[in-house]
C-alpha atoms as a PDB file:
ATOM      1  CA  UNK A   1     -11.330  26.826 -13.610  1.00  0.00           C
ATOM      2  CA  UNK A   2      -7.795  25.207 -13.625  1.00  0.00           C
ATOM      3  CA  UNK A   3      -7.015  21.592 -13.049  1.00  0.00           C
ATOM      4  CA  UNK A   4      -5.549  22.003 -10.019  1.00  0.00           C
ATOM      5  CA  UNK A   5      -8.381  24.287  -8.529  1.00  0.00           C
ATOM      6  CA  UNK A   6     -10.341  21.334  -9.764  1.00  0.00           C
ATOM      7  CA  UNK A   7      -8.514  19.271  -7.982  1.00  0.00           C
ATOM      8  CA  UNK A   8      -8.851  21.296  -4.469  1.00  0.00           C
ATOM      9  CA  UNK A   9     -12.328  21.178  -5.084  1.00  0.00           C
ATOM     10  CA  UNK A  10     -12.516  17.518  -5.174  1.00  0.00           C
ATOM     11  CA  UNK A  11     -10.356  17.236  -2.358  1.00  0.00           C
ATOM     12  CA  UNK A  12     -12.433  19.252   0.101  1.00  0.00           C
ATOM     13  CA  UNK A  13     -15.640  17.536  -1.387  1.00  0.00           C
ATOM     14  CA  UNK A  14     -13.657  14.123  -0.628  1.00  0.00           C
ATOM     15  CA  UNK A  15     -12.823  14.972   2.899  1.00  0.00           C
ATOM     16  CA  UNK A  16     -16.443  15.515   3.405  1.00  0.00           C
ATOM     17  CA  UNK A  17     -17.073  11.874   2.432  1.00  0.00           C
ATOM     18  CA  UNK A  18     -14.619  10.126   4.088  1.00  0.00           C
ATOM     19  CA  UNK A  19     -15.529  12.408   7.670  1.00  0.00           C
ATOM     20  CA  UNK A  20     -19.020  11.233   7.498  1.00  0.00           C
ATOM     21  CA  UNK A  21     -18.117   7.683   6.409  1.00  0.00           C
ATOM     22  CA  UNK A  22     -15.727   6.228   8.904  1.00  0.00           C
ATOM     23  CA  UNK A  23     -16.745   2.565   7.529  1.00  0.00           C
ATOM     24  CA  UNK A  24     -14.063   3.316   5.058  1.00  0.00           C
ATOM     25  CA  UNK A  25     -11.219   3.127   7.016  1.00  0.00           C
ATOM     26  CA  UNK A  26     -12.352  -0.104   9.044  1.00  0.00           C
ATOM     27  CA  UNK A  27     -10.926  -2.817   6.090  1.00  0.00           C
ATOM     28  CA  UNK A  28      -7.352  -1.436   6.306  1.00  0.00           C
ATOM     29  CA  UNK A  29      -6.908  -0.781   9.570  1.00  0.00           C
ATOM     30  CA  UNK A  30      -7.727  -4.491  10.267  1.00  0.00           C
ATOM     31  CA  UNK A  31      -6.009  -5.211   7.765  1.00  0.00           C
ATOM     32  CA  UNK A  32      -2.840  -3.297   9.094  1.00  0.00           C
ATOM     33  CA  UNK A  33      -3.230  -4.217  12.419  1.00  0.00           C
ATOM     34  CA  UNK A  34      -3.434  -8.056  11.650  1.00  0.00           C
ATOM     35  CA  UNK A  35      -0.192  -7.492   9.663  1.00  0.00           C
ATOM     36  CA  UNK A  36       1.572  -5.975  13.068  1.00  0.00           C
ATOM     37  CA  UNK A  37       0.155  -8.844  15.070  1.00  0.00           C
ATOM     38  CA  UNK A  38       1.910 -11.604  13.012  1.00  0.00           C
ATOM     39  CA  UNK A  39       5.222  -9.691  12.602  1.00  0.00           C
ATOM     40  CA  UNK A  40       5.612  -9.150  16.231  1.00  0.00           C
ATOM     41  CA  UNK A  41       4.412 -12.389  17.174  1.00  0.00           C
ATOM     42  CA  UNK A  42       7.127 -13.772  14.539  1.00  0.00           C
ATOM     43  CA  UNK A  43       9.946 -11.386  15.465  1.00  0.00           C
ATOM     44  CA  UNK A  44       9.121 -12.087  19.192  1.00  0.00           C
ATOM     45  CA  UNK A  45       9.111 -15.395  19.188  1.00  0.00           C
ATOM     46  CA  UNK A  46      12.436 -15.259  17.670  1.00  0.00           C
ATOM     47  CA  UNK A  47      14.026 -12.952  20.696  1.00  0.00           C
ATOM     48  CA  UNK A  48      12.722 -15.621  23.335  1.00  0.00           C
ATOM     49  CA  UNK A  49      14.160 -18.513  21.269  1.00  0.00           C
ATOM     50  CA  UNK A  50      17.509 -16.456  21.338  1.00  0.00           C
ATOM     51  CA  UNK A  51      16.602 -15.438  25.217  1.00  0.00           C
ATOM     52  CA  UNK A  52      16.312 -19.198  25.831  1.00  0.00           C
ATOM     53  CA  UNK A  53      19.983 -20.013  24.121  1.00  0.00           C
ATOM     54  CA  UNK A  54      18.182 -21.932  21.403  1.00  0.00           C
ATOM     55  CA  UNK A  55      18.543 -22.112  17.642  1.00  0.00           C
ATOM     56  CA  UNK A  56      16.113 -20.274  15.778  1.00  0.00           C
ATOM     57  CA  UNK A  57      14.484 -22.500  12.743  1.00  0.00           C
ATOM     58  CA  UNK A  58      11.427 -21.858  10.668  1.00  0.00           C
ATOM     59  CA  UNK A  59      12.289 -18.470  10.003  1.00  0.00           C
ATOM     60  CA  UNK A  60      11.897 -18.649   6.225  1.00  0.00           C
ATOM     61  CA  UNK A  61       8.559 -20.364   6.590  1.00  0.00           C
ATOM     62  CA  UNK A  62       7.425 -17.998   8.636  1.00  0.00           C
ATOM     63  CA  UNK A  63       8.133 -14.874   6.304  1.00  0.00           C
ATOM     64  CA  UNK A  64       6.439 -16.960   3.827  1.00  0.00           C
ATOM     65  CA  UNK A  65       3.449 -17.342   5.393  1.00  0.00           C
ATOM     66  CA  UNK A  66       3.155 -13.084   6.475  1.00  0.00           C
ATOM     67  CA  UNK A  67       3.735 -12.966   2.538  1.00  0.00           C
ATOM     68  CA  UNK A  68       1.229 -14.844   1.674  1.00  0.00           C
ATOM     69  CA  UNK A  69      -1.393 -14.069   4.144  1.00  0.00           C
ATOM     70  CA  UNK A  70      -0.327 -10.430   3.571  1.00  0.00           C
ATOM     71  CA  UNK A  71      -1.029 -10.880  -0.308  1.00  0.00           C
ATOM     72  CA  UNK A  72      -4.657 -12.840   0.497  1.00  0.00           C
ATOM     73  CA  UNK A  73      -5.484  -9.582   2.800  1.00  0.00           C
ATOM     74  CA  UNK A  74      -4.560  -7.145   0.478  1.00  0.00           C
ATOM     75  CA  UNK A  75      -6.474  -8.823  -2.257  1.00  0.00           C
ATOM     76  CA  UNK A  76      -9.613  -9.282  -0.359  1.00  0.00           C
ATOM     77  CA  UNK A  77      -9.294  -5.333   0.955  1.00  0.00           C
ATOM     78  CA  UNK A  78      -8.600  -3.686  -2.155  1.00  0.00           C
ATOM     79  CA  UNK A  79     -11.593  -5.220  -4.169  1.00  0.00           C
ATOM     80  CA  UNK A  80     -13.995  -4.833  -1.465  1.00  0.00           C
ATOM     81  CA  UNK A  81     -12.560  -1.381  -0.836  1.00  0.00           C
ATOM     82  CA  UNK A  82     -14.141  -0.773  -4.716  1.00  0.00           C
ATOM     83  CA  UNK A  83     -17.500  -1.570  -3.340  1.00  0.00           C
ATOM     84  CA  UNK A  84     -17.059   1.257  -0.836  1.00  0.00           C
ATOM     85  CA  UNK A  85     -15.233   3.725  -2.630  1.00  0.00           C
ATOM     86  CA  UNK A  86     -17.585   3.351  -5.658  1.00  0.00           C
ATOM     87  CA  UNK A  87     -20.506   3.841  -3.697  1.00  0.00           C
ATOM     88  CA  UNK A  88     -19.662   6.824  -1.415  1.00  0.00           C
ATOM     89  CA  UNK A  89     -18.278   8.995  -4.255  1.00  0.00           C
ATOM     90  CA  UNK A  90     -22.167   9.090  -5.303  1.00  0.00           C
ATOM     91  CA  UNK A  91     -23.282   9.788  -1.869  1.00  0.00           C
ATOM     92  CA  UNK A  92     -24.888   6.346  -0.985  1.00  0.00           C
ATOM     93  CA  UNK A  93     -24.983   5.329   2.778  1.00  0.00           C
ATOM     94  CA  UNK A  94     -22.197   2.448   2.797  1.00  0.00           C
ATOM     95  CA  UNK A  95     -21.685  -0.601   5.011  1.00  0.00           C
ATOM     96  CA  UNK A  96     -19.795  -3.979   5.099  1.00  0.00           C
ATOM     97  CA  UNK A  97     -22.438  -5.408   3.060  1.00  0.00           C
ATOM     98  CA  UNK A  98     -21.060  -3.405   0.470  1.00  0.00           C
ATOM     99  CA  UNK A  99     -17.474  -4.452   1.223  1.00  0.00           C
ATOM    100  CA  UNK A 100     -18.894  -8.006   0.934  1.00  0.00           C
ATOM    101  CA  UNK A 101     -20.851  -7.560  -2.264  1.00  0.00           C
ATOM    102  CA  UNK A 102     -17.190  -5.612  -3.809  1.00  0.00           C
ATOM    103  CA  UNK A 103     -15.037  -8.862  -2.377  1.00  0.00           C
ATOM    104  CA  UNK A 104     -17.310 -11.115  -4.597  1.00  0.00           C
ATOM    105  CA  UNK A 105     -18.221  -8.780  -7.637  1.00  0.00           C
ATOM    106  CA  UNK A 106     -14.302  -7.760  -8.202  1.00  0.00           C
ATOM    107  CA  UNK A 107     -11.551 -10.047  -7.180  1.00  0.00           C
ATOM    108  CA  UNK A 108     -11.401 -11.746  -9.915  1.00  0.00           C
ATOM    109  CA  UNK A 109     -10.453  -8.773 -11.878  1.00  0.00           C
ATOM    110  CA  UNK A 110      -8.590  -6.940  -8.730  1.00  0.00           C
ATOM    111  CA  UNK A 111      -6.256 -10.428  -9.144  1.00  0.00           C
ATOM    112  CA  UNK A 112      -5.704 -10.268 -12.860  1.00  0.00           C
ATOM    113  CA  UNK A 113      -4.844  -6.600 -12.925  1.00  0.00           C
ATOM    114  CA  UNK A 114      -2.561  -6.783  -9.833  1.00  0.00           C
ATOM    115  CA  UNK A 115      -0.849  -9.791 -12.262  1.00  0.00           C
ATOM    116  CA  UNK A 116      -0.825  -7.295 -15.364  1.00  0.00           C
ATOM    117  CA  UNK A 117       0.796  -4.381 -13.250  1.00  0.00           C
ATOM    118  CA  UNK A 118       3.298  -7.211 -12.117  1.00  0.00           C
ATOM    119  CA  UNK A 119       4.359  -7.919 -15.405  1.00  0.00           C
ATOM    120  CA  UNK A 120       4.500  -4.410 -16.796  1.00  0.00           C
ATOM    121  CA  UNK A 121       7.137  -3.396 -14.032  1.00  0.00           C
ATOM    122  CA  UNK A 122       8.896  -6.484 -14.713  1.00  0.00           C
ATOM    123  CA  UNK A 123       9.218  -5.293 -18.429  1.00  0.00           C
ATOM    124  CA  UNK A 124      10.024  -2.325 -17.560  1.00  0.00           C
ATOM    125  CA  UNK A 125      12.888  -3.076 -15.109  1.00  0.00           C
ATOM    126  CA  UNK A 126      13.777  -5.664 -18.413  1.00  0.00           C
ATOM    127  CA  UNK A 127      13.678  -2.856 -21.230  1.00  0.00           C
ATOM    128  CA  UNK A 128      16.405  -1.020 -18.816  1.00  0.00           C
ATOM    129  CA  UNK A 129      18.368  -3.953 -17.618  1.00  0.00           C
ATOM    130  CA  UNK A 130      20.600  -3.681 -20.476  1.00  0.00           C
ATOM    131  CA  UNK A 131      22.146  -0.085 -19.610  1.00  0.00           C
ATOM    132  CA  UNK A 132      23.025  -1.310 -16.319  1.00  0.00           C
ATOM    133  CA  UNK A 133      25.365  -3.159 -17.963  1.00  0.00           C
ATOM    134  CA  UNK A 134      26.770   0.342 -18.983  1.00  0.00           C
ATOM    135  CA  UNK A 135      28.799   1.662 -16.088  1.00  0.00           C
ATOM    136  CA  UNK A 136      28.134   5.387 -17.314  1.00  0.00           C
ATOM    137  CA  UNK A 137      24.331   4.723 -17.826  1.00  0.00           C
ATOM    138  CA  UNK A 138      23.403   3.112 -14.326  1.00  0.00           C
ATOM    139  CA  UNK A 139      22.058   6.691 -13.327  1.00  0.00           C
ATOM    140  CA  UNK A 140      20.319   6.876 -16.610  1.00  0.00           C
ATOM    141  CA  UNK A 141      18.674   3.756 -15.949  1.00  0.00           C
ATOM    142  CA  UNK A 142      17.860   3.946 -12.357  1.00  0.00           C
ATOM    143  CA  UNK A 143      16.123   7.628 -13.753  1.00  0.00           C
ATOM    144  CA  UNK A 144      14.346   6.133 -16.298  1.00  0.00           C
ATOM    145  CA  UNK A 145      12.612   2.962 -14.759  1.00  0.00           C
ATOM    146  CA  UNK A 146      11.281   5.230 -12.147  1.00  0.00           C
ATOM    147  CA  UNK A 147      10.238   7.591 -14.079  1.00  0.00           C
ATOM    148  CA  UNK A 148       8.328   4.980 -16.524  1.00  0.00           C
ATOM    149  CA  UNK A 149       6.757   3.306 -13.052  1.00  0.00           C
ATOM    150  CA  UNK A 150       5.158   7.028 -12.540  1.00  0.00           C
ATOM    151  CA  UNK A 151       3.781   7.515 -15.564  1.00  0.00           C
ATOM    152  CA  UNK A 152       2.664   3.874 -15.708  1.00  0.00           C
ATOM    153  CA  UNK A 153       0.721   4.786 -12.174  1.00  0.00           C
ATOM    154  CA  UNK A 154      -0.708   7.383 -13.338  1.00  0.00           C
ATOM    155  CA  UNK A 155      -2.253   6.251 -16.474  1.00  0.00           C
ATOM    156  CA  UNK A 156      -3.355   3.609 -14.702  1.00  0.00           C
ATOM    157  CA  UNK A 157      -4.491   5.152 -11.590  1.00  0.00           C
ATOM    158  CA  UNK A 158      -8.257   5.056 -12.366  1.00  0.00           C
ATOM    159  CA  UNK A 159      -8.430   1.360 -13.396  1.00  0.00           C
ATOM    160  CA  UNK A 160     -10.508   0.626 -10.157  1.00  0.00           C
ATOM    161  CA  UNK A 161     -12.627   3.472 -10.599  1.00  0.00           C
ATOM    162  CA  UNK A 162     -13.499   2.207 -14.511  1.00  0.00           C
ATOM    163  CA  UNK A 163     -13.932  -0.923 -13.460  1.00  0.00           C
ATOM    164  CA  UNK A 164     -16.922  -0.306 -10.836  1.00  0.00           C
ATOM    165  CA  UNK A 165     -18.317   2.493 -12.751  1.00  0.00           C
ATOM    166  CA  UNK A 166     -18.765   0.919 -16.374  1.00  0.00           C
ATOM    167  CA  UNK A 167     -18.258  -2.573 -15.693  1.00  0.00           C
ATOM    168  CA  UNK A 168     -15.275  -3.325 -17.795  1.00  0.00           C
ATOM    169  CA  UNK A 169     -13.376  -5.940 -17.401  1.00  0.00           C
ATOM    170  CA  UNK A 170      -9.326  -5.441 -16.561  1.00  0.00           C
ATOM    171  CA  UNK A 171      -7.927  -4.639 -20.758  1.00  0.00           C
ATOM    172  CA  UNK A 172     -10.801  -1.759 -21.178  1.00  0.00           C
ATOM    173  CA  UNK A 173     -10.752  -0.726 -17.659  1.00  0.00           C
ATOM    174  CA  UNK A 174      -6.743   0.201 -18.302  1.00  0.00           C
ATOM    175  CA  UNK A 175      -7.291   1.470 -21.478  1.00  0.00           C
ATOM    176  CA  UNK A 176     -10.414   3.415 -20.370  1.00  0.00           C
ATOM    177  CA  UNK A 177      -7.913   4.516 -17.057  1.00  0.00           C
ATOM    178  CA  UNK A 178      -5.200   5.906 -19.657  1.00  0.00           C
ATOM    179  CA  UNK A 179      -7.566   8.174 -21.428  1.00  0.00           C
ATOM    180  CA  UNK A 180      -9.061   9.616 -18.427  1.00  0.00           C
ATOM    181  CA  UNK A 181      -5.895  10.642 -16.793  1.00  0.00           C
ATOM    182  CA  UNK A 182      -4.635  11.910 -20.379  1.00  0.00           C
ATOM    183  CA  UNK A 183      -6.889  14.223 -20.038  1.00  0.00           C
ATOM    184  CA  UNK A 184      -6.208  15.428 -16.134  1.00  0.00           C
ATOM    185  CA  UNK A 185      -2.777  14.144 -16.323  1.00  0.00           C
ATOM    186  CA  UNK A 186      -0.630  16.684 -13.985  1.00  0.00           C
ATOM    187  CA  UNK A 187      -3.193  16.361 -10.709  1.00  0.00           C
ATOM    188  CA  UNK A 188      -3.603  12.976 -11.359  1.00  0.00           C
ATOM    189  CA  UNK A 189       0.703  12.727 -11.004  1.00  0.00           C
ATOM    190  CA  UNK A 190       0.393  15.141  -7.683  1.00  0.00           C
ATOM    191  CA  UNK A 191      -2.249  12.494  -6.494  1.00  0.00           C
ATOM    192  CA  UNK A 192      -0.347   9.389  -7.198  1.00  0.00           C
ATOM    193  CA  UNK A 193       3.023  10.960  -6.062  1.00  0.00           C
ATOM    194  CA  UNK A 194       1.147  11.483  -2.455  1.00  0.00           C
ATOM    195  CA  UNK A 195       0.129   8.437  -2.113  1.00  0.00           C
ATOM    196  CA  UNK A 196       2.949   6.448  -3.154  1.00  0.00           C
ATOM    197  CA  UNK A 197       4.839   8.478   0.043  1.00  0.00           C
ATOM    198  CA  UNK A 198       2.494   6.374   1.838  1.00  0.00           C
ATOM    199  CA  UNK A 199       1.948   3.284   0.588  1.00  0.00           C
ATOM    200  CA  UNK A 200       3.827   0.302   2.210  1.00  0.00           C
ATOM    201  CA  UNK A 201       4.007  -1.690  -0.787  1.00  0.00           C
ATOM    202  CA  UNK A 202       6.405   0.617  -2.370  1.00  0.00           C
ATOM    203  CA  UNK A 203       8.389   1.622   0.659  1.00  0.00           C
ATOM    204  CA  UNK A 204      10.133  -2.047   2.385  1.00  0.00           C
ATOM    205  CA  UNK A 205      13.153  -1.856   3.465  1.00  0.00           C
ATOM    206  CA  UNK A 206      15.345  -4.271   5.549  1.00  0.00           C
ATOM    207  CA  UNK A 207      18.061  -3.868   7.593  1.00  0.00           C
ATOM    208  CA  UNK A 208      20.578  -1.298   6.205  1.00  0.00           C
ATOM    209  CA  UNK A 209      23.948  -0.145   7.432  1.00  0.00           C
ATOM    210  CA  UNK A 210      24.106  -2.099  11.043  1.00  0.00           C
ATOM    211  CA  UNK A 211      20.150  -0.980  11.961  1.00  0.00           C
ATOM    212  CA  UNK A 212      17.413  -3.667  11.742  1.00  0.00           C
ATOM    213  CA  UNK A 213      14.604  -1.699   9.634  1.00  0.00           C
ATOM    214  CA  UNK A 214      10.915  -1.840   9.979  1.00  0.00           C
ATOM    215  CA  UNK A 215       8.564  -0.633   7.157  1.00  0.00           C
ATOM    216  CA  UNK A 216       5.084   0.294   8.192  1.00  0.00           C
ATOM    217  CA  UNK A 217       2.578   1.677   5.778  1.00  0.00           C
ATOM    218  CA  UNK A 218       5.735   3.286   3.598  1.00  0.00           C
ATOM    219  CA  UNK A 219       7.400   4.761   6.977  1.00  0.00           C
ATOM    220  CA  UNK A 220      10.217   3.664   7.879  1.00  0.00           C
ATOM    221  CA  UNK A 221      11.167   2.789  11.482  1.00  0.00           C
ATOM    222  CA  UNK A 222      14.416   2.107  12.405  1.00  0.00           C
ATOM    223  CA  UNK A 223      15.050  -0.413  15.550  1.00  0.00           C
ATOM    224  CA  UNK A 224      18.576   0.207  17.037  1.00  0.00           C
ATOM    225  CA  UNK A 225      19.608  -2.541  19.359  1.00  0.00           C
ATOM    226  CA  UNK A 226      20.953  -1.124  22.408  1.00  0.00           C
ATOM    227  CA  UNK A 227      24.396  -1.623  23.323  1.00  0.00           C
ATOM    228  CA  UNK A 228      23.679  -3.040  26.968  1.00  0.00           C
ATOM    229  CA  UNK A 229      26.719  -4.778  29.011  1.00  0.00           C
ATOM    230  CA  UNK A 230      25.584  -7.239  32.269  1.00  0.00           C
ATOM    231  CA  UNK A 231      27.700  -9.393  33.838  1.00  0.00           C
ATOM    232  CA  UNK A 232      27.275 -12.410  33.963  1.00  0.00           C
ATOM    233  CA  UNK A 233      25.239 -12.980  30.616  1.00  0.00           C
ATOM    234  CA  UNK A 234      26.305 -14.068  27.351  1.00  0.00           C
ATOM    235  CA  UNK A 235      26.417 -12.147  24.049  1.00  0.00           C
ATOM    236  CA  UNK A 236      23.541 -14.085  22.612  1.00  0.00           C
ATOM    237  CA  UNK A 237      21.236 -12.894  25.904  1.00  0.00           C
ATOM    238  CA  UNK A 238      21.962  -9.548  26.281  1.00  0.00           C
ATOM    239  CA  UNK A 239      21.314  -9.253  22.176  1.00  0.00           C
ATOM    240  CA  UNK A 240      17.815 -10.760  23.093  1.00  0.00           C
ATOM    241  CA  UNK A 241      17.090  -8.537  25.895  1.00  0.00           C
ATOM    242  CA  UNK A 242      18.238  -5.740  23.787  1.00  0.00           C
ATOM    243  CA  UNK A 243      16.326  -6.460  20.732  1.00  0.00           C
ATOM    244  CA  UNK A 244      13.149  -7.537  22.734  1.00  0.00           C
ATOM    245  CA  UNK A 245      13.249  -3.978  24.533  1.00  0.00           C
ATOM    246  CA  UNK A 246      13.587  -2.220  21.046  1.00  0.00           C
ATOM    247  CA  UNK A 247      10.903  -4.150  20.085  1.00  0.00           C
ATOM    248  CA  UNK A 248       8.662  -3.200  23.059  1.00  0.00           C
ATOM    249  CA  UNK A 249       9.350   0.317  22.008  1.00  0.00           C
ATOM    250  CA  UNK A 250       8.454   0.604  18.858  1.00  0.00           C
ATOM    251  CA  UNK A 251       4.830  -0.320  18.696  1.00  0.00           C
ATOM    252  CA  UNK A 252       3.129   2.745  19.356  1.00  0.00           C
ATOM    253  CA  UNK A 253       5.374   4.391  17.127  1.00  0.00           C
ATOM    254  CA  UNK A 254       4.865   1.475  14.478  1.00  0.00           C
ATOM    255  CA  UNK A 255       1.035   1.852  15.340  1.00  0.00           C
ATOM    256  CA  UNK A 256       0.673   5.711  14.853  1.00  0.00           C
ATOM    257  CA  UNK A 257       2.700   4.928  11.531  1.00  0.00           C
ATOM    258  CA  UNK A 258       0.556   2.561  10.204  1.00  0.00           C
ATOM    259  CA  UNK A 259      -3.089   4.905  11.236  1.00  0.00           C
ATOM    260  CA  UNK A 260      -1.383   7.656   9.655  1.00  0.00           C
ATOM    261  CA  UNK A 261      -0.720   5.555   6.415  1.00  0.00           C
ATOM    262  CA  UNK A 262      -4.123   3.865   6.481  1.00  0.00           C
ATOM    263  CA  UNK A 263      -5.757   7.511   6.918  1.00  0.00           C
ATOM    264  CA  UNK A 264      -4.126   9.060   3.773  1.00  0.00           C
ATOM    265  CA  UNK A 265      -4.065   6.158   1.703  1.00  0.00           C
ATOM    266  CA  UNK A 266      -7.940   5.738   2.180  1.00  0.00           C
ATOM    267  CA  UNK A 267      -8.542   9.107   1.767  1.00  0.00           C
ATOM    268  CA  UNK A 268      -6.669   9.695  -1.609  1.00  0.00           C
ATOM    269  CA  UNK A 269      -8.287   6.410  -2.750  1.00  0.00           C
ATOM    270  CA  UNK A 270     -11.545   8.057  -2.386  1.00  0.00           C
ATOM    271  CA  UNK A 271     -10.445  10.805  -3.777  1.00  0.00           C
ATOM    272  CA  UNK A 272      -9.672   9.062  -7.658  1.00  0.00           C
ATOM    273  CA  UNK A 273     -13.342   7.531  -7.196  1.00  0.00           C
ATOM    274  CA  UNK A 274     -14.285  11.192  -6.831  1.00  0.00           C
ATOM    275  CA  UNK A 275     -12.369  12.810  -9.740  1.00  0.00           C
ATOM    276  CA  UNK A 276     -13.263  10.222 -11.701  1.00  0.00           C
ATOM    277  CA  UNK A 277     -17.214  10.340 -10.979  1.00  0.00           C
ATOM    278  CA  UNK A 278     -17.353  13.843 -11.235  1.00  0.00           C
ATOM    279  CA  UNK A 279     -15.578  14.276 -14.784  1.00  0.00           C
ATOM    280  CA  UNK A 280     -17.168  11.220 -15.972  1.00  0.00           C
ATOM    281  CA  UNK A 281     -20.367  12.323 -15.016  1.00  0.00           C
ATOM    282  CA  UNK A 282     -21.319   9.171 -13.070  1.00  0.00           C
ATOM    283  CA  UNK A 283     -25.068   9.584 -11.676  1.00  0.00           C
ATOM    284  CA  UNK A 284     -26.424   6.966  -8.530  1.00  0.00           C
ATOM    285  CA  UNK A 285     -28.342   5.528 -11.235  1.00  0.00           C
ATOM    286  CA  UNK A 286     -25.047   3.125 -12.557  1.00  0.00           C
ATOM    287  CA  UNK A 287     -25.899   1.061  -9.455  1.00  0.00           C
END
């Protein structure tokens, strides 16, 4: 058998899983939709402080705080994620008791290898910095850096999995990552190129070119403001209406973004648990 009919294989057995586990889902999409509660509330308040002719302070803050509570959610998601993911690739009925039990057995280490993924892209970004300088090597740069963050992704893809599985802590469970997608390294790049199309954390974009930009589980949804004229109101009011009625008008779409995110994202996360209990040979009796 090929890799990649491997691979369909363990996508077809994963889709099984996740159909008859819909517990798996439930983290992120509270997650998510707490996320598009405080940006709207945020951005909203904002339109009916420019509605109301006033000055609009506390912006900064603001973003800071949907930063940080953002990071805090993430955190607490992704490591008890590990107690579900772990757990249903070997078949076990699953529950929040086993998100619970994964929030207090991993964050420590979910924390310090977020921190050690930080700090390789920084060096990466670092190690190219210098042919930026280089007018005719920009491209060459820009090429490169992505293509190292790939192939850093990859080899690291199954940290997660290692760590819940054998109980490493964070140096083996990369190390013990980069051998196992070594050896099933070109469906392990298909898997993390799909979900990277996905995932919000690599996909934020502002405003560009005029449009004010919303980024919702890696999609991308653009807010033009309308042009509207009515007498008899200023600039500053009609830019409020205006942006307030785009606003309106892009939740469901912002919604069905961010269920469609949370749906493959989930999924393809359960899927590396799978690949990497099958070929590791991971029996119920680890737990």
């Amino acid at each position: 058998m090929g890799q990649f009919e491997e691979l369909w294989m363990y996508c077809k057995e994963t889709f099984g899983i996740v159909k008859q586990r819909l517990v798996l889902f439930v983290p992120r999409l509270i997650m998510a939709g707490l996320f598009m509660v405080f940006v709207f509330i945020m951005v909203g308040s904002a339109f009916l402080g420019i509605l109301q002719g006033k000055v609009v302070l506390g912006m900064p803050l603001a973003v800071i705080m949907v930063g940080l509570v953002t990071f805090i959610g993430n955190l607490v998601v992704e490591s008890g994620q590990i107690g579900l993911f772990s757990k249903a690739a070997l078949d076990y009925s699953i529950g929040m008791k086993d998100f619970s039990e994964g929030i207090g057995k991993y964050i420590g280490r979910v924390f310090a290898g977020g921190f050690l993924f930080f700090l390789l892209f920084i060096l990466i970004g670092l190690s190219t910095l210098i042919l930026f300088v280089i007018p005719v090597l920009n491209i060459v740069a820009v090429i490169g850096m992505v293509i190292a963050m790939i192939v850093v992704s990859v080899f690291l893809s199954a940290w997660k999995a290692a760590l819940a599985y054998k109980d490493l802590d964070v140096a083996e469970a990369f190390r013990d990552s980069y051998r196992f997608a070594r050896e099933f390294f070109w469906p392990m790049v298909l898997v993390v190129f799909v979900r990277g199309l996905f995932d919000g954390s690599n996909n934020n974009k502002g405003a560009e070119g005029g449009k004010g930009g919303l980024s919702v589980g890696g999609i991308n949804l653009d807010i033009n403001l309308p042009g509207i004229s009515i007498p008899g109101m200023d600039a500053g009011t009609i830019l409020g209406i205006g942006s307030a009625a785009a606003l309106l008008a892009v939740i469901p779409i912002a919604a069905a973004a961010a269920l469609i995110s949370t749906v493959i994202t989930v999924y393809i996360d359960q899927l590396i648990f799978v690949i990497y209990a099958r070929r590791e040979n991971i029996s119920q009796g680890v737990f």
